[in-house]
Protein backbone atom coordinates (compact mmCIF):
# COMPACT_ATOMS: atom_id res chain seq x y z
CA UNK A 1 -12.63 5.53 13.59
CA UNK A 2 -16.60 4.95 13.73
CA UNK A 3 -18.25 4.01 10.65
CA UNK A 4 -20.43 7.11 9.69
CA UNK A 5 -24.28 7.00 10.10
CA UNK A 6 -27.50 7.03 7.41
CA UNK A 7 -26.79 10.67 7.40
CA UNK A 8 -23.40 10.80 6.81
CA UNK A 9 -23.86 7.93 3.89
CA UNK A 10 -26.31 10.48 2.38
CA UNK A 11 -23.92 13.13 2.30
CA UNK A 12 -21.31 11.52 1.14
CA UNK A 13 -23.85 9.85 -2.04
CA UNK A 14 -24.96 14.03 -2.50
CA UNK A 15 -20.53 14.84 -2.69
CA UNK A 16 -19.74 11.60 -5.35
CA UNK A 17 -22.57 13.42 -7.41
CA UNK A 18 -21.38 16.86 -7.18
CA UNK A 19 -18.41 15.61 -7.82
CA UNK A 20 -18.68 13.82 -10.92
CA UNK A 21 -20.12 16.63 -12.45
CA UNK A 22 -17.44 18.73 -11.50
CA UNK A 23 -15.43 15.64 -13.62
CA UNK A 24 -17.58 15.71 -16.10
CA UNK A 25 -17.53 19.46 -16.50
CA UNK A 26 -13.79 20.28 -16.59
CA UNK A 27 -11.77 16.49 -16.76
CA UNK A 28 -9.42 17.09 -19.79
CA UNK A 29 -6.54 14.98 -20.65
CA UNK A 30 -3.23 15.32 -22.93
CA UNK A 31 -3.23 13.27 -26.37
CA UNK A 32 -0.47 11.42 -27.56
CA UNK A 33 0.55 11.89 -31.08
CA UNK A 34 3.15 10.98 -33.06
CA UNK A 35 4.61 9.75 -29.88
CA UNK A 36 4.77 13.16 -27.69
CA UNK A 37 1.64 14.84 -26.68
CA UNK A 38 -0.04 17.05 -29.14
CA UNK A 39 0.95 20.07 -29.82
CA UNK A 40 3.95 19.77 -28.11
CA UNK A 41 7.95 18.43 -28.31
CA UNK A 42 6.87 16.33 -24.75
CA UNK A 43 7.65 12.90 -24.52
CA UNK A 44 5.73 10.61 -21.89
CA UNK A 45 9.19 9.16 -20.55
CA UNK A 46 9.68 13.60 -19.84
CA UNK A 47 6.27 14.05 -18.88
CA UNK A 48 6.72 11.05 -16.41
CA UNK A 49 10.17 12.79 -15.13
CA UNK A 50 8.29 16.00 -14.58
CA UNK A 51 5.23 14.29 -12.44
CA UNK A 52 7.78 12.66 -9.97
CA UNK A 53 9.44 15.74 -9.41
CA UNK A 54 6.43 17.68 -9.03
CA UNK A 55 5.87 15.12 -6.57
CA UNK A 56 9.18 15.88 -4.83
CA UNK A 57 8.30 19.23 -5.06
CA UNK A 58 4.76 19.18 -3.36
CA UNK A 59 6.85 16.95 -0.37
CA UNK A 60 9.37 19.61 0.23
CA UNK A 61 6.87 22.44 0.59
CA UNK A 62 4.78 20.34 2.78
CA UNK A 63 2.11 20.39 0.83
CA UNK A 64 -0.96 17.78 0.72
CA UNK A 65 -1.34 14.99 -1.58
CA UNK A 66 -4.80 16.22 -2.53
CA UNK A 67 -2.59 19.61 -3.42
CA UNK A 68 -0.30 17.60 -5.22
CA UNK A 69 -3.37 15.61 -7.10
CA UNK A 70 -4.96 19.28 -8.07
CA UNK A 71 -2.09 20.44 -9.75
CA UNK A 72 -1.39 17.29 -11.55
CA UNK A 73 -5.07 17.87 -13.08
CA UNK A 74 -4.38 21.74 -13.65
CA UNK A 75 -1.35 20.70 -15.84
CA UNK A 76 -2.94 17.83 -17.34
CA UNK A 77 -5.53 20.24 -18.92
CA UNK A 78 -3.26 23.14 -19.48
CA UNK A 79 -1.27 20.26 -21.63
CA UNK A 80 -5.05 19.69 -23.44
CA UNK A 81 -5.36 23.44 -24.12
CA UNK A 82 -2.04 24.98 -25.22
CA UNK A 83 0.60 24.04 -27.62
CA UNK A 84 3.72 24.61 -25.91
CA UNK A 85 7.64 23.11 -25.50
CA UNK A 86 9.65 21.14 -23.75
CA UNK A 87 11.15 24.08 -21.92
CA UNK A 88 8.56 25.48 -20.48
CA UNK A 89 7.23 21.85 -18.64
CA UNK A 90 8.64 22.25 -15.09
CA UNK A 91 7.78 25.85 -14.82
CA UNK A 92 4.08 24.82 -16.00
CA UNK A 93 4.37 22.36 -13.78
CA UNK A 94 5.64 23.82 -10.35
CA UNK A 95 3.15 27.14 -11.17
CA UNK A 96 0.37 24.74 -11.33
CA UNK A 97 1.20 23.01 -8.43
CA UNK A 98 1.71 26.82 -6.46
CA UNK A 99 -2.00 27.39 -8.01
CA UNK A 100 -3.77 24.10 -6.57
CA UNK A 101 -1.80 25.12 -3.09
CA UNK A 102 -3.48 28.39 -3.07
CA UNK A 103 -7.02 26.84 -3.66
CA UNK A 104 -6.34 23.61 -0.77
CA UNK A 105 -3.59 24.53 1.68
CA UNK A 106 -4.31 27.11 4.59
CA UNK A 107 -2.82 30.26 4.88
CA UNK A 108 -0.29 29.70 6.99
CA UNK A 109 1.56 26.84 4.86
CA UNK A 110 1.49 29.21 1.62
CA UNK A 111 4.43 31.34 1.47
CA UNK A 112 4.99 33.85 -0.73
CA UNK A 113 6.17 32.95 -4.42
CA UNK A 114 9.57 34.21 -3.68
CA UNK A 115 9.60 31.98 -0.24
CA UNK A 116 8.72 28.84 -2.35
CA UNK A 117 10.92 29.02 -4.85
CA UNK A 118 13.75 29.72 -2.31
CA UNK A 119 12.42 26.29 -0.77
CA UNK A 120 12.00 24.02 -3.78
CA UNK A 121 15.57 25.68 -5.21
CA UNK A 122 14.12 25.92 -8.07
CA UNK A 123 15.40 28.44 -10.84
CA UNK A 124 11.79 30.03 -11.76
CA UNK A 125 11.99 33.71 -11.31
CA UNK A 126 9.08 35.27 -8.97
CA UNK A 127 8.24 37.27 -12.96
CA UNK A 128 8.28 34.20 -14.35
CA UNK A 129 5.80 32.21 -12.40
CA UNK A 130 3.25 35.14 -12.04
CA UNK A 131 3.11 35.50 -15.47
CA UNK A 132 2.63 31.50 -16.09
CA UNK A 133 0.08 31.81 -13.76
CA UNK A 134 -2.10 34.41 -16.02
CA UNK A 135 -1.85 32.12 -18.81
CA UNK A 136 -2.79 29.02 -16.93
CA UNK A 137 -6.21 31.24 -15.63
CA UNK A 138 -7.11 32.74 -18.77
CA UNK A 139 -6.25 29.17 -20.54
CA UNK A 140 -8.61 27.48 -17.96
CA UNK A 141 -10.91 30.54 -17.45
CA UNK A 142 -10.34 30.71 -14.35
CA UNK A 143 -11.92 27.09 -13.10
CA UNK A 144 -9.56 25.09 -10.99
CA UNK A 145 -12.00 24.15 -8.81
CA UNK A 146 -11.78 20.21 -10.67
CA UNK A 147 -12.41 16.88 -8.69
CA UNK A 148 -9.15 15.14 -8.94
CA UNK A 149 -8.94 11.31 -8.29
CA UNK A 150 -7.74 11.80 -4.70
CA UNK A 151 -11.31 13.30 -4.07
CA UNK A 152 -12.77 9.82 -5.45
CA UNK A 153 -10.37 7.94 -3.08
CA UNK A 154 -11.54 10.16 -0.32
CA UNK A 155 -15.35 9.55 -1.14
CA UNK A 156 -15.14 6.08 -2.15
CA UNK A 157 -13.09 5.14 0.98
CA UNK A 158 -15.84 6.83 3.13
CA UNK A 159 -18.75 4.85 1.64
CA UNK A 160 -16.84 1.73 1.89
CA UNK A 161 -16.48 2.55 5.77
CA UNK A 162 -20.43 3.23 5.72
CA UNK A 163 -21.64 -0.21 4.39
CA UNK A 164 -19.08 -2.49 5.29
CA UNK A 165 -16.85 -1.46 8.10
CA UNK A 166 -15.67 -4.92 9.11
CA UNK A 167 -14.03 -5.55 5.15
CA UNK A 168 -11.70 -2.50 6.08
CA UNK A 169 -10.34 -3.67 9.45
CA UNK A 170 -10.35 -7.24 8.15
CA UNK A 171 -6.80 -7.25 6.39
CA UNK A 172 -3.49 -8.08 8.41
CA UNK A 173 -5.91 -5.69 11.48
CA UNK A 174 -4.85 -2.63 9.03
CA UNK A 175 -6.75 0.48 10.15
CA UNK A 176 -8.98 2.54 7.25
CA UNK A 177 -6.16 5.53 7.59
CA UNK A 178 -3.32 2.68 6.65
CA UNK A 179 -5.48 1.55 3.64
CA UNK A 180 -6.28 4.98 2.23
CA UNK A 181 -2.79 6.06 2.61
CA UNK A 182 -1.37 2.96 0.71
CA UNK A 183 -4.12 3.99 -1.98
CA UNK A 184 -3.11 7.68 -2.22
CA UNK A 185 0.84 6.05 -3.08
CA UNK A 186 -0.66 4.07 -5.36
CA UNK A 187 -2.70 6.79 -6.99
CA UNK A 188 0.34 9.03 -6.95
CA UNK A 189 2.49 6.82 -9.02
CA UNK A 190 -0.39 5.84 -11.49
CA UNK A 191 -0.95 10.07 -12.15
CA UNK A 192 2.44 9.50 -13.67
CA UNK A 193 1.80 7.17 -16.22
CA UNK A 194 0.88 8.55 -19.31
CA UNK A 195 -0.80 5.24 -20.14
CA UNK A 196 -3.56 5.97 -17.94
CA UNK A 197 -4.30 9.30 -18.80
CA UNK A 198 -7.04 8.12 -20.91
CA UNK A 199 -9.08 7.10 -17.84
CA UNK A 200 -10.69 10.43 -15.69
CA UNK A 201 -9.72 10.35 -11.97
CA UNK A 202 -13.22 8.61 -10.56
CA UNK A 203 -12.20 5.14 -13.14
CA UNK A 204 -8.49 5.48 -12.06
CA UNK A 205 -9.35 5.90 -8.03
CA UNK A 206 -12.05 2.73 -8.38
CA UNK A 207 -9.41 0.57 -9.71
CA UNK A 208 -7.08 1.03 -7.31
CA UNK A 209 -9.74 0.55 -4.46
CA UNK A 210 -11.03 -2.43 -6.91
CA UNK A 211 -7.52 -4.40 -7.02
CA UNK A 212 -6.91 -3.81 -2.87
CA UNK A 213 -10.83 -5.00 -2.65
CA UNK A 214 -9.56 -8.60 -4.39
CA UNK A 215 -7.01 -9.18 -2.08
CA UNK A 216 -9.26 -8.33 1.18
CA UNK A 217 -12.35 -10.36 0.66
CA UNK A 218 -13.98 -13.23 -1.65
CA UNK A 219 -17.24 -10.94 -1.57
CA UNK A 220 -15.64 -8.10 -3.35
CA UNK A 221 -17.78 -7.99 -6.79
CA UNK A 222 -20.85 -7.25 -4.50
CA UNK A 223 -18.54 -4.46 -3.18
CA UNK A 224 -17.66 -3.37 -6.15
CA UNK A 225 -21.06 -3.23 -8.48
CA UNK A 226 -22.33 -1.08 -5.33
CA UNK A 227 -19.60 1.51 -6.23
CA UNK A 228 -19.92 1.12 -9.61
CA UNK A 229 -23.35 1.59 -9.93
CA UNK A 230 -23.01 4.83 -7.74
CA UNK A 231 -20.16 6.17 -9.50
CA UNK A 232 -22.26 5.48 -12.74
CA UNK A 233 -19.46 4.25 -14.74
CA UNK A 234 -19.59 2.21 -17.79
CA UNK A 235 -18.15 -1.81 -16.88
CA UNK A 236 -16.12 -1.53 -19.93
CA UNK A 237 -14.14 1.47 -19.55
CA UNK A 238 -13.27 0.04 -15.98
CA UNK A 239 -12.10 -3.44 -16.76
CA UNK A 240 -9.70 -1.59 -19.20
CA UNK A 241 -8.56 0.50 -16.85
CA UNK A 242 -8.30 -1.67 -13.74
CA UNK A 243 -6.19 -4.07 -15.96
CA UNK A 244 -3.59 -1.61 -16.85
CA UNK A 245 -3.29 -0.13 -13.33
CA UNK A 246 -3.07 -4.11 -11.97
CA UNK A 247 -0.38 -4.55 -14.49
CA UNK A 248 1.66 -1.00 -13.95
CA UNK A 249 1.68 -1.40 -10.18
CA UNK A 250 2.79 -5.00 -10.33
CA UNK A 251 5.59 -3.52 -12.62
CA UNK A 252 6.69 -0.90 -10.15
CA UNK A 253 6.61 -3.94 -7.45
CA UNK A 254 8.97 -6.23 -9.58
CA UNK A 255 11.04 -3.20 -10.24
CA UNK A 256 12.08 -3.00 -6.34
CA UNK A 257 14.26 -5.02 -4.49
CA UNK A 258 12.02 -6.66 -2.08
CA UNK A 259 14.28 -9.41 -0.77
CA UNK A 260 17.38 -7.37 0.06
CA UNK A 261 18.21 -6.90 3.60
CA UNK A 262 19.80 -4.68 5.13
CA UNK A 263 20.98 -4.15 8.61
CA UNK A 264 22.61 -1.78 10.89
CA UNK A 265 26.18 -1.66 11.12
CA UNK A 266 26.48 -0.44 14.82
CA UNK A 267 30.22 -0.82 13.97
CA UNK A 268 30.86 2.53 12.40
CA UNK A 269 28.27 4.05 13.86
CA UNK A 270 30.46 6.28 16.08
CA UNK A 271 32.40 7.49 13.02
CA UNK A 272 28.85 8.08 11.27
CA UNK A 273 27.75 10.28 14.16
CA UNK A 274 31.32 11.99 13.78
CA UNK A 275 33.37 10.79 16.57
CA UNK A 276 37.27 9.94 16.35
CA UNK A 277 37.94 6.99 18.25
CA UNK A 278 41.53 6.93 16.89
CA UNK A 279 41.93 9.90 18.46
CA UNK A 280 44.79 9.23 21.51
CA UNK A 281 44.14 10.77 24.72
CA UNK A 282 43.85 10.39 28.31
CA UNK A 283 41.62 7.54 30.29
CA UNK A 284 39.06 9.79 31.13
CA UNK A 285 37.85 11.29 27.13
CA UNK A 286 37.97 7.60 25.98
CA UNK A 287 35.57 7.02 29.20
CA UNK A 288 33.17 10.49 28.20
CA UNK A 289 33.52 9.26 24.53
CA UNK A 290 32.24 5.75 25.27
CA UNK A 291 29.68 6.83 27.70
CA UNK A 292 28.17 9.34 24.71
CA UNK A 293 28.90 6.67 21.95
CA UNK A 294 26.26 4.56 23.96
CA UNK A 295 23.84 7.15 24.48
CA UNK A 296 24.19 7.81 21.26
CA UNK A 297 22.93 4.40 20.46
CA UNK A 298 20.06 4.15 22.38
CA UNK A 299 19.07 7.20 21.58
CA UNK A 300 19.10 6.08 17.97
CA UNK A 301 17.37 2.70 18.99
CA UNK A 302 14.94 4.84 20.75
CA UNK A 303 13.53 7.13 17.78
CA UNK A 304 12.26 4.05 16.27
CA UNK A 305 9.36 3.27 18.90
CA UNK A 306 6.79 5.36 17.09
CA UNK A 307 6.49 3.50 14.22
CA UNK A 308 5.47 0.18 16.43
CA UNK A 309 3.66 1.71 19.11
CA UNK A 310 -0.08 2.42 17.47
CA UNK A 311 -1.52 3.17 20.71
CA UNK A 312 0.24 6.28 20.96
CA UNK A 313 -1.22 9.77 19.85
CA UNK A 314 0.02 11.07 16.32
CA UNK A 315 1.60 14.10 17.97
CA UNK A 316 3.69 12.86 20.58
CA UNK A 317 4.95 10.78 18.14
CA UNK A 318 5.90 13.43 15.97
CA UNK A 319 6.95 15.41 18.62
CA UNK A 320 9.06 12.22 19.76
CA UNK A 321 10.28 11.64 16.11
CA UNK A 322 11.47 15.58 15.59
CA UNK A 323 13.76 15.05 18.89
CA UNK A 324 15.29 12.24 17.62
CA UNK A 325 15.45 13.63 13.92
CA UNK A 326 17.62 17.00 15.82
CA UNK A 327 20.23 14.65 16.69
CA UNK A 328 20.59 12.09 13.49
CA UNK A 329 21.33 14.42 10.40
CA UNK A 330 20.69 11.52 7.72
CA UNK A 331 20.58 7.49 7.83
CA UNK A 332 22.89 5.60 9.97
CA UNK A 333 25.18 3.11 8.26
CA UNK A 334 23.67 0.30 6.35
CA UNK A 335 25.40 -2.97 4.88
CA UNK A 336 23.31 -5.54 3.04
CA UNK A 337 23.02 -8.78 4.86
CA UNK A 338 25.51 -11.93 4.10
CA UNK A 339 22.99 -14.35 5.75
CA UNK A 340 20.37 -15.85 3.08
């Protein structure tokens, strides 16, 4: 990836402008009170439980994370506006994120409602959503055109490419599409937190970049006063917020189980891939049956060599990956490792 030109650092200055007013226009956030948000029986623990299944949601219908960002922000301010309940969350929640796919995903990914319920299994009726999706317009009069923090991660990413192209490659050789994709996970469990809903999508996305920027080079407060000073954000707010982020992800990390091993257990592999070895019969089936069990293998071994191989061109390995995928349903069988 080339690092844009002067041009294409002056465009991307004129879009963090636009887009902050477009923040600064329609960013609106729940409030907690009384420990739910205001207004409404919602706790954050349910809130939070929504958001990750929104999440699953957006995955299943193949949608983008910017789509899934957008209707994160579309509920978020419906939340602001309306008093509502508990039971009406998830269908709130999946309409907005059917809205925000209307606005960023092309034609031919959208489906009709009826389609995407069928997909998500969800248990909306096609009445139901429509009519959530009148309120949500005439609640937000008709403006869902909002700048979401992927946007920022986007932008910010791009002028960090423009002035310093070297800091981005510099990390464990990690290409700029690695880095921006570990930001958009980050940014995607953050948007769940109710603790940072406080902080509009520009402060959140510059903290994450900030805390990544620590770790990559000892020259990273020049780095980051640029983007500050662009982004025209006050130092306060930021510190805040970066601190909170710092401490939620390193939470999530110490909530995973990063020293477990596991391995393959090539032993029951056959009977994963639903073969009967105990099955008695003549020389030549336990001959076929061996012969397949090993093709089986390699062909499992095989499937992995896209993941390693970064010279090769995204869609043969997808291409490469959906062959393998046809012929292993689900995960082969995994034991955790005895040796310490």
């Amino acid at each position: 990836m080339k690092p844009p030109g002067e041009e294409e650092s002056l465009r991307l200055g004129t879009l963090l402008l636009n887009t902050l007013a477009r923040e600064k226009r329609l960013w609106r956030a729940p409030v907690l009170k009384n420990g739910c948000i205001q207004g409404s029986d919602i706790s954050p623990p349910q809130y939070q439980e929504v958001i990750v299944w929104l999440r699953e949601m957006s995955s299943i219908l193949q949608f983008s994370s910017e789509t899934f960002a957008l209707g994160v922000c579309v509920l978020n301010s419906l939340l602001a506006t309306v008093k509502t309940r508990l039971k009406y969350l998830k269908c709130m929640a999946i309409t907005s994120l059917i809205l925000a796919a209307k606005i960023n995903e092309e034609d031919e990914v959208i489906a009709s409602v009826k389609d995407l319920l069928e997909q998500s299994r969800c248990k909306f009726s096609t009445a139901e959503i429509l009519r959530m999706e009148r309120v949500i317009l005439n609640k937000l009069h008709w403006d869902l055109y909002m700048a979401t923090p992927m946007d920022f991660i986007h932008i910010f990413h791009g002028l960090l490419m423009s002035r310093r192209p070297q800091l981005m490659l510099s990390s464990s050789q990690k290409r700029p599409c690695l880095q921006a994709s570990l930001w958009t996970r980050q940014l995607q469990h953050c948007m769940a937190c109710h603790q940072l809903w406080q902080f509009k999508g520009s402060i959140l996305a510059l903290a994450i970049i900030t805390l990544e920027l620590e770790r990559l080079t000892p020259d990273w407060f020049s780095v980051f006063t640029d983007l500050l000073r662009r982004a025209q954000m006050e130092s306060t707010e930021f510190i805040c917020c970066k601190e909170m982020v710092d401490e939620y992800l390193t939470g999530l990390e110490l909530s995973l189980h990063t020293n477990a091993v596991y391995i393959l257990d090539a032993s029951s592999m056959l009977a994963f891939r639903g073969h009967d070895t105990r099955e008695e019969d003549g020389e030549g089936n336990r001959k076929r049956r061996a012969q397949k069990g090993d093709q089986d293998m390699d062909d499992f071994y095989d499937g992995f060599w896209c993941f390693y191989d970064e010279d090769v061109s995204e869609k043969t390995a997808n291409h490469r990956l959906q062959d393998t995928q046809e012929q292993i349903w689900s995960c082969p069988p995994l034991r955790p490792s005895s040796r310490q």
